[in-house]
PDB file of N, CA and C in Angstrom:
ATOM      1  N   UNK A   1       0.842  -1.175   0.000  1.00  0.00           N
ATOM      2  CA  UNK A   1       0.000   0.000   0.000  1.00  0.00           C
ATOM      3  C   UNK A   1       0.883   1.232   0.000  1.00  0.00           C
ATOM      4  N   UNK A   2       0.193   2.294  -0.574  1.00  0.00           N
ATOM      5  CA  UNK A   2       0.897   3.556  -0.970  1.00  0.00           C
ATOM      6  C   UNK A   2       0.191   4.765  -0.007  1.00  0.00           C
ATOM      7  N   UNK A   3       0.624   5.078   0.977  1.00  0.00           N
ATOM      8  CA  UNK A   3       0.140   6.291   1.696  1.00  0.00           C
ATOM      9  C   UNK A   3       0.418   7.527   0.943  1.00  0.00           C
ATOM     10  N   UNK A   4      -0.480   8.388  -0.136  1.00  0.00           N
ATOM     11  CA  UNK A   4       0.249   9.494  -0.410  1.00  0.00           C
ATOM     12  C   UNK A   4      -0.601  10.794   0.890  1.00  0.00           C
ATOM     13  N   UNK A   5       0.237  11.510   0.613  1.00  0.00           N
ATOM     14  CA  UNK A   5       0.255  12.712   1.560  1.00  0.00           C
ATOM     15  C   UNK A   5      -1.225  13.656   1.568  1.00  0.00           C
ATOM     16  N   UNK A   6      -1.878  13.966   2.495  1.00  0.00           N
ATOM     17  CA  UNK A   6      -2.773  14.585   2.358  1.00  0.00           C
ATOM     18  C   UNK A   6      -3.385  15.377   4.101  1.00  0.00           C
ATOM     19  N   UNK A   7      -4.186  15.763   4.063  1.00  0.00           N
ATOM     20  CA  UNK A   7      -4.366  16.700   4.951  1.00  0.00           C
ATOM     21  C   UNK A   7      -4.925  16.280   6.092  1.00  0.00           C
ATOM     22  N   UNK A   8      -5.364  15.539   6.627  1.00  0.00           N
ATOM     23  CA  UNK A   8      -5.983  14.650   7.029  1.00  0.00           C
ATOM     24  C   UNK A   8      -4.972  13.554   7.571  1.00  0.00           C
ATOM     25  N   UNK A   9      -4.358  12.582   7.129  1.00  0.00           N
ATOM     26  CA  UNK A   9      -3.421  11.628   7.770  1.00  0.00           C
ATOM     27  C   UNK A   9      -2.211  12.146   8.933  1.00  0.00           C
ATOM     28  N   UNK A  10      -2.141  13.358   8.678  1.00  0.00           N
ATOM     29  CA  UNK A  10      -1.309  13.354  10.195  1.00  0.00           C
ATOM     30  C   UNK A  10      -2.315  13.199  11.434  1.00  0.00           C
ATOM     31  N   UNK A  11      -3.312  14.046  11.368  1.00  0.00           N
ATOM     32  CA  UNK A  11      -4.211  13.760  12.604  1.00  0.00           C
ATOM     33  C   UNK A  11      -4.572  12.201  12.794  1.00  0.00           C
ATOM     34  N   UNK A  12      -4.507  11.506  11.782  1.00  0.00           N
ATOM     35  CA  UNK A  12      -4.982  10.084  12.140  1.00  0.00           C
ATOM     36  C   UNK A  12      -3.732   9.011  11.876  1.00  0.00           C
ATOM     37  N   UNK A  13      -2.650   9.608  11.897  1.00  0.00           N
ATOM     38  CA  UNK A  13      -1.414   8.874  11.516  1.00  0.00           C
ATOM     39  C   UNK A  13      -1.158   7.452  12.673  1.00  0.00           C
ATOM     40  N   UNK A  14      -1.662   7.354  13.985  1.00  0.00           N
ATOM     41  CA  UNK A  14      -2.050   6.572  14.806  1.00  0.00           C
ATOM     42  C   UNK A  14      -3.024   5.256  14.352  1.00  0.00           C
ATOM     43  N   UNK A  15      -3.610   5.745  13.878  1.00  0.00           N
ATOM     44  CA  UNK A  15      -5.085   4.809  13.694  1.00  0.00           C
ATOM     45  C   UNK A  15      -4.784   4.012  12.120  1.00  0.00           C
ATOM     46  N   UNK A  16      -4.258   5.270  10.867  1.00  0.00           N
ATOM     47  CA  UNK A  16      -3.977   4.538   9.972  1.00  0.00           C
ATOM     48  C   UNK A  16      -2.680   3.423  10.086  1.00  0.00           C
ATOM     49  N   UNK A  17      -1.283   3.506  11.074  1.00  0.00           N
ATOM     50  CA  UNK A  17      -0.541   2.795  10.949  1.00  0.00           C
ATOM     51  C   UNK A  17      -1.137   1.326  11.309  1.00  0.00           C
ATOM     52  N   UNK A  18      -1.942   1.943  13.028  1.00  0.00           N
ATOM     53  CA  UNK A  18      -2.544   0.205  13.697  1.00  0.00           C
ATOM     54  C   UNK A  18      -3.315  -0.657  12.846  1.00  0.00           C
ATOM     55  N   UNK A  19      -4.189   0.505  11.820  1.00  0.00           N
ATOM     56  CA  UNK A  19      -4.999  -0.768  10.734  1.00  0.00           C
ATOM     57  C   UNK A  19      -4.100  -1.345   9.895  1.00  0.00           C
ATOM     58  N   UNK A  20      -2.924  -0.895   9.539  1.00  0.00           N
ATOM     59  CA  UNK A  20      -2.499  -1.356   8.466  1.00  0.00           C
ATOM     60  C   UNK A  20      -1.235  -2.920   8.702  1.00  0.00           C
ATOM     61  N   UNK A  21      -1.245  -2.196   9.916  1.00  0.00           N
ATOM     62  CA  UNK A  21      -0.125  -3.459  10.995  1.00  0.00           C
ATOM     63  C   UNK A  21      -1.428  -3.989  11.455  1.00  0.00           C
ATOM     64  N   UNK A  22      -2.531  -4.260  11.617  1.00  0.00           N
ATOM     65  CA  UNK A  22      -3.381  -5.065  12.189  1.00  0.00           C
ATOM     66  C   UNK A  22      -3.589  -6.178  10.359  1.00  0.00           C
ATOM     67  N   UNK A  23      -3.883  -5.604   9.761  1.00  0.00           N
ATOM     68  CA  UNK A  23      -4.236  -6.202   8.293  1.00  0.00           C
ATOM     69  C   UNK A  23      -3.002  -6.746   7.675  1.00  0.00           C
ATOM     70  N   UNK A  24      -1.335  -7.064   8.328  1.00  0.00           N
ATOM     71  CA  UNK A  24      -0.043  -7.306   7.656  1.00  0.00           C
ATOM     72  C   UNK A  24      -0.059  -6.854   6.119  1.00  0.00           C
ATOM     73  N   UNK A  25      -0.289  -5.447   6.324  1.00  0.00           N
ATOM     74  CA  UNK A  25       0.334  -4.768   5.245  1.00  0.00           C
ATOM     75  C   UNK A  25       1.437  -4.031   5.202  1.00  0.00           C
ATOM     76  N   UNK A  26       2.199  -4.002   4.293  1.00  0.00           N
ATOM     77  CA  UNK A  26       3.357  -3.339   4.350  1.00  0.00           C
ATOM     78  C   UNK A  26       3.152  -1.952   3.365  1.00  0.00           C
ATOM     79  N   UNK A  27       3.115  -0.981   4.147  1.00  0.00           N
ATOM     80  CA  UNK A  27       3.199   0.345   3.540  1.00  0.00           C
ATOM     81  C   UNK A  27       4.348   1.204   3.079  1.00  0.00           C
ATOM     82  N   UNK A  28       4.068   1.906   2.098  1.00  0.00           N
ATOM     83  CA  UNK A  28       5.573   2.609   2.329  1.00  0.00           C
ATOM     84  C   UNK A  28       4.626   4.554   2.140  1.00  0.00           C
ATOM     85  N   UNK A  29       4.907   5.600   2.448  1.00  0.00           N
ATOM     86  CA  UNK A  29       4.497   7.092   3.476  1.00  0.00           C
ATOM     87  C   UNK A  29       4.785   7.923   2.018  1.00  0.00           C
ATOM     88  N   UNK A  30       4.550   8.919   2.182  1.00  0.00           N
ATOM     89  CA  UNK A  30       4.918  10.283   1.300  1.00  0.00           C
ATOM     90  C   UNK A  30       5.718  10.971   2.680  1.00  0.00           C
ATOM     91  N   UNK A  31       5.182  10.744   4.031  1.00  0.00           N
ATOM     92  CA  UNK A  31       5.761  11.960   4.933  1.00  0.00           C
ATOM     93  C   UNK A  31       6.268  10.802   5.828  1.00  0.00           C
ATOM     94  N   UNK A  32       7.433  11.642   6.691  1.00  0.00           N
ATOM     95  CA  UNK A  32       8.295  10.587   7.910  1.00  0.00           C
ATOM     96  C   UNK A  32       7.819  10.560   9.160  1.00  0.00           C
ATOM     97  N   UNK A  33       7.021  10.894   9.617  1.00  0.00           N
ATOM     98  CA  UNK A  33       6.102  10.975  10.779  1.00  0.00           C
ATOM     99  C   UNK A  33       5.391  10.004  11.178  1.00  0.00           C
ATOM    100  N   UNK A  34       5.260   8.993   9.997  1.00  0.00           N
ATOM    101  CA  UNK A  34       4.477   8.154  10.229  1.00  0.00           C
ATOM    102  C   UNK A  34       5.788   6.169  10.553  1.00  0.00           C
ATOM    103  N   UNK A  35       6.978   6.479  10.371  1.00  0.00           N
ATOM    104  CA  UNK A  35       7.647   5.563  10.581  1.00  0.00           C
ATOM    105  C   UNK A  35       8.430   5.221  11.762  1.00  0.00           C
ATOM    106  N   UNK A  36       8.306   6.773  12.686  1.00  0.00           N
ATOM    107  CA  UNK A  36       8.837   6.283  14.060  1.00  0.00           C
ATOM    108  C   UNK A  36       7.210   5.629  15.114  1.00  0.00           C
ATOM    109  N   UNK A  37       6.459   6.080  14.342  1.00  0.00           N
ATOM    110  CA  UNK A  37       4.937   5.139  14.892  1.00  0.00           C
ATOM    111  C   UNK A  37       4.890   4.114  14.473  1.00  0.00           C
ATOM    112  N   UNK A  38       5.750   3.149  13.730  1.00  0.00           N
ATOM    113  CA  UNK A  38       5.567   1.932  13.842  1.00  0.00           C
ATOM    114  C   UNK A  38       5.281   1.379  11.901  1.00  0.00           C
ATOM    115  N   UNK A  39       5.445   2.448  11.172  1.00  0.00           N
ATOM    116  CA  UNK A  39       5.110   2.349   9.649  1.00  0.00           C
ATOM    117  C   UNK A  39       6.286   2.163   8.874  1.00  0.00           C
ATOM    118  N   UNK A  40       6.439   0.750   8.147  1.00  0.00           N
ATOM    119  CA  UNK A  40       7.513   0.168   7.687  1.00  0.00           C
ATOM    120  C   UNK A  40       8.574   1.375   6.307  1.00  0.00           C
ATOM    121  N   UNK A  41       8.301   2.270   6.126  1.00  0.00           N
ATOM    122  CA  UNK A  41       8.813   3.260   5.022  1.00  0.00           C
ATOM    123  C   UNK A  41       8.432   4.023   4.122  1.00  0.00           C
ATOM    124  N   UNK A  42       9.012   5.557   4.856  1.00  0.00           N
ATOM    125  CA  UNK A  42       8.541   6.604   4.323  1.00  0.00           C
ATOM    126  C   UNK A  42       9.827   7.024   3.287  1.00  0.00           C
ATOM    127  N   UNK A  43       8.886   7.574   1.670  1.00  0.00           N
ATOM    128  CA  UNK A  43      10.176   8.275   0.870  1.00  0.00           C
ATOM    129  C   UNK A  43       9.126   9.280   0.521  1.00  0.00           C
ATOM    130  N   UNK A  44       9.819  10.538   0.480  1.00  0.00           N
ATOM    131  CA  UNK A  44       9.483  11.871   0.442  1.00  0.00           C
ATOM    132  C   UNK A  44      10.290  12.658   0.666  1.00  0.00           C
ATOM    133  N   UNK A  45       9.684  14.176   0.147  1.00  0.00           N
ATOM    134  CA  UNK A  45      10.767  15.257   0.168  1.00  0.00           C
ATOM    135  C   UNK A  45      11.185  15.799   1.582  1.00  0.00           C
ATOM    136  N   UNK A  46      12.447  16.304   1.587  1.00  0.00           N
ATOM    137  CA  UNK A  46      12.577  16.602   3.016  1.00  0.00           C
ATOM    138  C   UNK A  46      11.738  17.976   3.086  1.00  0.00           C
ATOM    139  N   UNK A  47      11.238  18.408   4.580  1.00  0.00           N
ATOM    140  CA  UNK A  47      10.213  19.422   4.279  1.00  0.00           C
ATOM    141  C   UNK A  47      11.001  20.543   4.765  1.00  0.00           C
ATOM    142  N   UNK A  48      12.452  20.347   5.446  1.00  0.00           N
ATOM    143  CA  UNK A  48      13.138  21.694   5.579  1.00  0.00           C
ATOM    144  C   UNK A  48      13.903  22.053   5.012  1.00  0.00           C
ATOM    145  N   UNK A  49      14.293  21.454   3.814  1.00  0.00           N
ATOM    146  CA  UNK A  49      15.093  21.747   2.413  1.00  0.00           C
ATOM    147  C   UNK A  49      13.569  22.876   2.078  1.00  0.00           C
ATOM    148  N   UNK A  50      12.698  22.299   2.020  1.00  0.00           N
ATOM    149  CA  UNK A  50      11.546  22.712   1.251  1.00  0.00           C
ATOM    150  C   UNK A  50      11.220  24.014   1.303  1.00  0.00           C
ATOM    151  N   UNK A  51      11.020  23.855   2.893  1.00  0.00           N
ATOM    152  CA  UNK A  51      11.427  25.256   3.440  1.00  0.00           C
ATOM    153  C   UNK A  51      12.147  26.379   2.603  1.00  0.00           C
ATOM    154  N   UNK A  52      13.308  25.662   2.712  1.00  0.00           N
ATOM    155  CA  UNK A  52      14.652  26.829   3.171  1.00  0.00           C
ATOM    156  C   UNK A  52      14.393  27.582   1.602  1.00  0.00           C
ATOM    157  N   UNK A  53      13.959  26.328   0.627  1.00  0.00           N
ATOM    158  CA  UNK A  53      13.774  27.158  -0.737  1.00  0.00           C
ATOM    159  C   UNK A  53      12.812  28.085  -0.934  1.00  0.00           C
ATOM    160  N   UNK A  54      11.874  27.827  -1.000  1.00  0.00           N
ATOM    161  CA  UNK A  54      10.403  28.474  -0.318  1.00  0.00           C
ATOM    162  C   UNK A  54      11.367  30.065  -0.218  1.00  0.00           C
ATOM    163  N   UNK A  55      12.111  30.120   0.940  1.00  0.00           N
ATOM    164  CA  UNK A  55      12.556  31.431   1.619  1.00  0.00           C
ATOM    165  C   UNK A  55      13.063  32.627  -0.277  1.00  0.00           C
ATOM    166  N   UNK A  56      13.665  31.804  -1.092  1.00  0.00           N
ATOM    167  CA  UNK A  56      14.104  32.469  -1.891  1.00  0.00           C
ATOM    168  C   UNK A  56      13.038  33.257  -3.100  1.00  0.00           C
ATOM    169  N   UNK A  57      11.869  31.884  -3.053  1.00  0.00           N
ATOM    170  CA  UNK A  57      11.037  32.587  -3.599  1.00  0.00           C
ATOM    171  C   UNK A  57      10.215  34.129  -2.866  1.00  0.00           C
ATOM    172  N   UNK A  58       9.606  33.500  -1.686  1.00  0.00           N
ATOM    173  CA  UNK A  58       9.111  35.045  -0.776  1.00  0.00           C
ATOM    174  C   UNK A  58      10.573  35.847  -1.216  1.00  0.00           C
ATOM    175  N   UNK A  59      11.656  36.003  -0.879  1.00  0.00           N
ATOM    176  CA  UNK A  59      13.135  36.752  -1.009  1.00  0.00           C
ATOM    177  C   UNK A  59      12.199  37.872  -2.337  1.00  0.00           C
ATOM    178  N   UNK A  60      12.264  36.995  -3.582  1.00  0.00           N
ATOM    179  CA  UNK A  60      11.948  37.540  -5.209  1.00  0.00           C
ATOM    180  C   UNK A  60      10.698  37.942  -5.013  1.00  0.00           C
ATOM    181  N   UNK A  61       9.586  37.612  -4.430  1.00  0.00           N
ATOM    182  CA  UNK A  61       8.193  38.155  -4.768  1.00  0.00           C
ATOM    183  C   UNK A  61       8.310  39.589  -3.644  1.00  0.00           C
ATOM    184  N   UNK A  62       9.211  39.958  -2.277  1.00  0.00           N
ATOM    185  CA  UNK A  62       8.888  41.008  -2.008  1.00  0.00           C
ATOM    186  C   UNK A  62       9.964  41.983  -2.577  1.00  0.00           C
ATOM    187  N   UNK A  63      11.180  41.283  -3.896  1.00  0.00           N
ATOM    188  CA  UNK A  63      11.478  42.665  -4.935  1.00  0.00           C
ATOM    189  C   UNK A  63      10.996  42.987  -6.072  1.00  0.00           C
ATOM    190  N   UNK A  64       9.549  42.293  -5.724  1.00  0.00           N
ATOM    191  CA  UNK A  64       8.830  42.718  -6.702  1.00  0.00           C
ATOM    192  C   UNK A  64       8.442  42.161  -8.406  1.00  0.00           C
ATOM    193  N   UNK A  65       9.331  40.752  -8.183  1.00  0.00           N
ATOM    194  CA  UNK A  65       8.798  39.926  -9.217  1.00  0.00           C
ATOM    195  C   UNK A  65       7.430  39.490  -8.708  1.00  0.00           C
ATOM    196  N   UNK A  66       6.391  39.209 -10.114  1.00  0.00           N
ATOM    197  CA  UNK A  66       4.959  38.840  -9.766  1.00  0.00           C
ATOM    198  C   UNK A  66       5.270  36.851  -9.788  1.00  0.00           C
ATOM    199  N   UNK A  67       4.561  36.792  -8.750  1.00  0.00           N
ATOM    200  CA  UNK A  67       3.947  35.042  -8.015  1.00  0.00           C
ATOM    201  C   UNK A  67       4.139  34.189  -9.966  1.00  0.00           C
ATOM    202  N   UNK A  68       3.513  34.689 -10.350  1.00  0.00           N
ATOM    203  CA  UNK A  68       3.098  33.632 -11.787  1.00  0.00           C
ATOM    204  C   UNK A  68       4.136  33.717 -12.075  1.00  0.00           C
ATOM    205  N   UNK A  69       5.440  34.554 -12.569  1.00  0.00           N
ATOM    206  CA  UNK A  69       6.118  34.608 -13.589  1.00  0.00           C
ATOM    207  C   UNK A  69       7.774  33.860 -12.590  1.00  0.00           C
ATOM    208  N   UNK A  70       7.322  32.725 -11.686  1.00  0.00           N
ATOM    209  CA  UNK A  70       8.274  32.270 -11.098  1.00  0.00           C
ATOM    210  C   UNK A  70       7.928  31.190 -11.039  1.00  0.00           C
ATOM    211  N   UNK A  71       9.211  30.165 -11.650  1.00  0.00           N
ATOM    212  CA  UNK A  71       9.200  29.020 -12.059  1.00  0.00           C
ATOM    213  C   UNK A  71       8.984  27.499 -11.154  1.00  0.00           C
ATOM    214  N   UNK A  72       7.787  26.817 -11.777  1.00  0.00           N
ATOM    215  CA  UNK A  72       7.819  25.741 -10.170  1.00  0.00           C
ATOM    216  C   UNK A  72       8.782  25.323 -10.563  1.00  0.00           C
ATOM    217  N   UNK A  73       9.506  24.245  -8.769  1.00  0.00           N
ATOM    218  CA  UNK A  73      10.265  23.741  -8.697  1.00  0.00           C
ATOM    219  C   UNK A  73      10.080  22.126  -8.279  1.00  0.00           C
ATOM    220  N   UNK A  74      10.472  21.415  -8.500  1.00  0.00           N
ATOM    221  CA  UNK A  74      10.078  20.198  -7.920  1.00  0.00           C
ATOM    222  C   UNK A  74      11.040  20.212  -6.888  1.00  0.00           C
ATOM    223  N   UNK A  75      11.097  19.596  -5.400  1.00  0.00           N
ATOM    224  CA  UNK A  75      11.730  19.042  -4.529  1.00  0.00           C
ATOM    225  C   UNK A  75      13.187  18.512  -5.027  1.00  0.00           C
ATOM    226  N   UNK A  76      14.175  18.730  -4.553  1.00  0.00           N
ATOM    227  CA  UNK A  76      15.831  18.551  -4.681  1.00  0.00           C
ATOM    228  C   UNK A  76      16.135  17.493  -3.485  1.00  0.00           C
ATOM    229  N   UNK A  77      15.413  17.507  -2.535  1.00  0.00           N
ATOM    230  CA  UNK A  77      16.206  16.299  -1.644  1.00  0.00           C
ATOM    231  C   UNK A  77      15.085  15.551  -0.908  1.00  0.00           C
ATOM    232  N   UNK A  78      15.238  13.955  -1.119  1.00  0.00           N
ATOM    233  CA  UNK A  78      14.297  12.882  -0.683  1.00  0.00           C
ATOM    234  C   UNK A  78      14.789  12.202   0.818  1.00  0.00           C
ATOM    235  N   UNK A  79      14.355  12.038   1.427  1.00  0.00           N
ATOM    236  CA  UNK A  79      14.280  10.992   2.260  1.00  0.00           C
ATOM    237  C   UNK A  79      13.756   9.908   2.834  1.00  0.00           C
ATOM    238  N   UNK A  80      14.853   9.173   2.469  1.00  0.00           N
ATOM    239  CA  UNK A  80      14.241   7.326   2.813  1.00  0.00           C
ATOM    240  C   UNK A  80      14.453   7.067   4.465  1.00  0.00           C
ATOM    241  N   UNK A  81      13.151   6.530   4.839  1.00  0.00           N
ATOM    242  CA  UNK A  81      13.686   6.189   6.271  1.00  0.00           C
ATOM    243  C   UNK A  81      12.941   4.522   6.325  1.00  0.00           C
ATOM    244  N   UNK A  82      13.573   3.831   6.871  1.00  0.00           N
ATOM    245  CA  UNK A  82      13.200   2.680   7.140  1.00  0.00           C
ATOM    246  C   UNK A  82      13.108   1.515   8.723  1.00  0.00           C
ATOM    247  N   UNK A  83      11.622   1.184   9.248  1.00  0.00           N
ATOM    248  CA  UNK A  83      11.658   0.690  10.427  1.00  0.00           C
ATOM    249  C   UNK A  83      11.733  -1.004  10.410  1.00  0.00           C
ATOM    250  N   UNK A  84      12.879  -1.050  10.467  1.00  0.00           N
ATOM    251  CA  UNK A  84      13.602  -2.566  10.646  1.00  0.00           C
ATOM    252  C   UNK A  84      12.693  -3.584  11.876  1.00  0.00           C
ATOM    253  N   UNK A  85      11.936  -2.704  12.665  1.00  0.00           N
ATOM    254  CA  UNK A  85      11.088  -3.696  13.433  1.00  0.00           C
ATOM    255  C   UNK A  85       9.771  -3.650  13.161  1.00  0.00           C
ATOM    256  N   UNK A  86       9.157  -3.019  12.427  1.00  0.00           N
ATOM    257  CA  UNK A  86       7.532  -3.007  11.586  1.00  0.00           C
ATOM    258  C   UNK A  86       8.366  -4.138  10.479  1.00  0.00           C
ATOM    259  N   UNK A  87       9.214  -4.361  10.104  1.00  0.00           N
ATOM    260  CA  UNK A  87       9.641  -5.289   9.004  1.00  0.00           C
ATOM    261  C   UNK A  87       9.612  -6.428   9.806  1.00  0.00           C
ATOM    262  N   UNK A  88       9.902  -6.528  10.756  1.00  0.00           N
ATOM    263  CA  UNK A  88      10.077  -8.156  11.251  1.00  0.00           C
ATOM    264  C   UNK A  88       8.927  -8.425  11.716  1.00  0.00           C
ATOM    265  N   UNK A  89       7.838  -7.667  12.151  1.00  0.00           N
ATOM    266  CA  UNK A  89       6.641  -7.696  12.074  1.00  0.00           C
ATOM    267  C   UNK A  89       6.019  -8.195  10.965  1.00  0.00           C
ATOM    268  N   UNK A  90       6.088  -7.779  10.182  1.00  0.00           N
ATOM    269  CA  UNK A  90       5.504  -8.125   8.855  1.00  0.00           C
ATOM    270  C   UNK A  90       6.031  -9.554   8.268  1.00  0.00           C
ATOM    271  N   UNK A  91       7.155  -9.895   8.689  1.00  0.00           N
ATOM    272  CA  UNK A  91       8.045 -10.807   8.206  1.00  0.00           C
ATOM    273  C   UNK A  91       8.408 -10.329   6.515  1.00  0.00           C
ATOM    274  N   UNK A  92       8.628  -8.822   6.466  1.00  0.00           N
ATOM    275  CA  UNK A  92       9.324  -8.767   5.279  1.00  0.00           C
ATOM    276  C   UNK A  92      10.887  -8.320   5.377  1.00  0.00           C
ATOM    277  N   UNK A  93      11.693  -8.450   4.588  1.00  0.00           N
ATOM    278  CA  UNK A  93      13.140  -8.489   4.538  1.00  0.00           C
ATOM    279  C   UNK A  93      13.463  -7.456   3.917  1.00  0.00           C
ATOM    280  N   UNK A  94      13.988  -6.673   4.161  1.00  0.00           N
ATOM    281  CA  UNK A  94      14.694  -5.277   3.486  1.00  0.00           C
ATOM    282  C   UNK A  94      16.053  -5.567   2.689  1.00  0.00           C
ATOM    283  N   UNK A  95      16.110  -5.274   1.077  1.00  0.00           N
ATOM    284  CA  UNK A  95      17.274  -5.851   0.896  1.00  0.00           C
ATOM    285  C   UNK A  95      18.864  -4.642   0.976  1.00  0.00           C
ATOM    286  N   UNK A  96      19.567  -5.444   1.113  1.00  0.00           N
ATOM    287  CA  UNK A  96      20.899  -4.576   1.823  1.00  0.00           C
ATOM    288  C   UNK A  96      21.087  -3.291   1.215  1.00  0.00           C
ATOM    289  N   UNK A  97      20.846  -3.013  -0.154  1.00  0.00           N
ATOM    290  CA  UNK A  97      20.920  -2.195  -0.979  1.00  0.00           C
ATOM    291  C   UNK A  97      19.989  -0.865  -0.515  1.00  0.00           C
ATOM    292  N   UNK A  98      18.718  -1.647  -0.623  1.00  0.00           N
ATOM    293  CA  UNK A  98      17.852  -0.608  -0.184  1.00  0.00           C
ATOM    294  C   UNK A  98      18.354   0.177   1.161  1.00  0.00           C
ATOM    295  N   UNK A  99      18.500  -0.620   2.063  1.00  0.00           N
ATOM    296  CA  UNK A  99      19.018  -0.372   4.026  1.00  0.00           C
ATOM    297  C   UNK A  99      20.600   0.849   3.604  1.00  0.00           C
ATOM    298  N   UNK A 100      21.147   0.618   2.311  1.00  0.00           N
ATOM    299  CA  UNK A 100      22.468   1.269   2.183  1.00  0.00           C
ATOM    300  C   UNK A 100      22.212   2.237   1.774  1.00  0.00           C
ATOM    301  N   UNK A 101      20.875   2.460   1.238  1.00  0.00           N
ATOM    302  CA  UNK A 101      20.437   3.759   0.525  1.00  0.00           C
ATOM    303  C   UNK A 101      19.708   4.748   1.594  1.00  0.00           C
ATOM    304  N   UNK A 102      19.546   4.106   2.579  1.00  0.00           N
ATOM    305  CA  UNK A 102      18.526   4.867   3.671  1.00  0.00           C
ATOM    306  C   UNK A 102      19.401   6.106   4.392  1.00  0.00           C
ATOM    307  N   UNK A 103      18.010   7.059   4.488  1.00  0.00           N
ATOM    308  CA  UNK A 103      18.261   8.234   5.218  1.00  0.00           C
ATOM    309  C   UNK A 103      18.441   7.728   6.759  1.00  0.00           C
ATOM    310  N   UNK A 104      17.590   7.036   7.172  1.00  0.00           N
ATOM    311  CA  UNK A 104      17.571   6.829   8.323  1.00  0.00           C
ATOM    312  C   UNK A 104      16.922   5.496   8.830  1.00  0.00           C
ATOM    313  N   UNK A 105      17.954   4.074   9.684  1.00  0.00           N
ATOM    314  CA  UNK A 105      17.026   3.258   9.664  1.00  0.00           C
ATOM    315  C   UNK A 105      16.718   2.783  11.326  1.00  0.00           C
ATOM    316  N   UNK A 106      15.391   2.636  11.252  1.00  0.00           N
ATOM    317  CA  UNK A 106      14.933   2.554  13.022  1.00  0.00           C
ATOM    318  C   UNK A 106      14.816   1.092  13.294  1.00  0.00           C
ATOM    319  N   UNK A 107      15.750   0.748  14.334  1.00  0.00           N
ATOM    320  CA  UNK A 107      15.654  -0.769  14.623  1.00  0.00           C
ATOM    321  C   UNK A 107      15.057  -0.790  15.698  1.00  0.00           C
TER     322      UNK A 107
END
């Protein structure tokens, strides 16, 4: 299952992990909030890179460039985090590659 991000799942980020570990599903997050609660892996943008860019645009719109005529950007930095004990839960196996690629892994 694919958790994508929406407005709503942080307030219930509790309730959606227990159904999904009650049903042995293995999920993987859009946001990381949801993998130190017990949710086998979140990949998504980091949100204080996101930030910090963000800052350059406000920077240009208060010298007076107009909102439209500034170019979207997609996200520059991802993070993988992975919970090594929702995996043994699940009885699924993380392969080494993936675990070598991780931002962060919670045993």
């Amino acid at each position: 299952m694919v958790g994508p991000p929406s407005s709503v799942s942080p307030s219930n980020r509790d309730l959606i992990v227990r159904l999904i570990a009650k049903n042995h599903l293995p999920a993987v997050y859009a946001t990381l909030g949801f993998v130190p609660n017990g949710a086998l892996i979140s990949y998504g943008s980091d949100p204080a890179n996101d930030y910090r860019r963000a800052a350059g645009y406000v920077d240009r719109v208060l010298k007076g460039e107009k909102p439209a005529d500034l170019p979207v950007q997609a996200p520059t930095k991802y993070n993988l985090v992975i919970n090594l004990k929702a995996a043994k839960a699940l009885g699924v196996s993380i392969p080494p590659g993936l675990l070598a690629a991780a931002d962060e892994v919670i045993e």
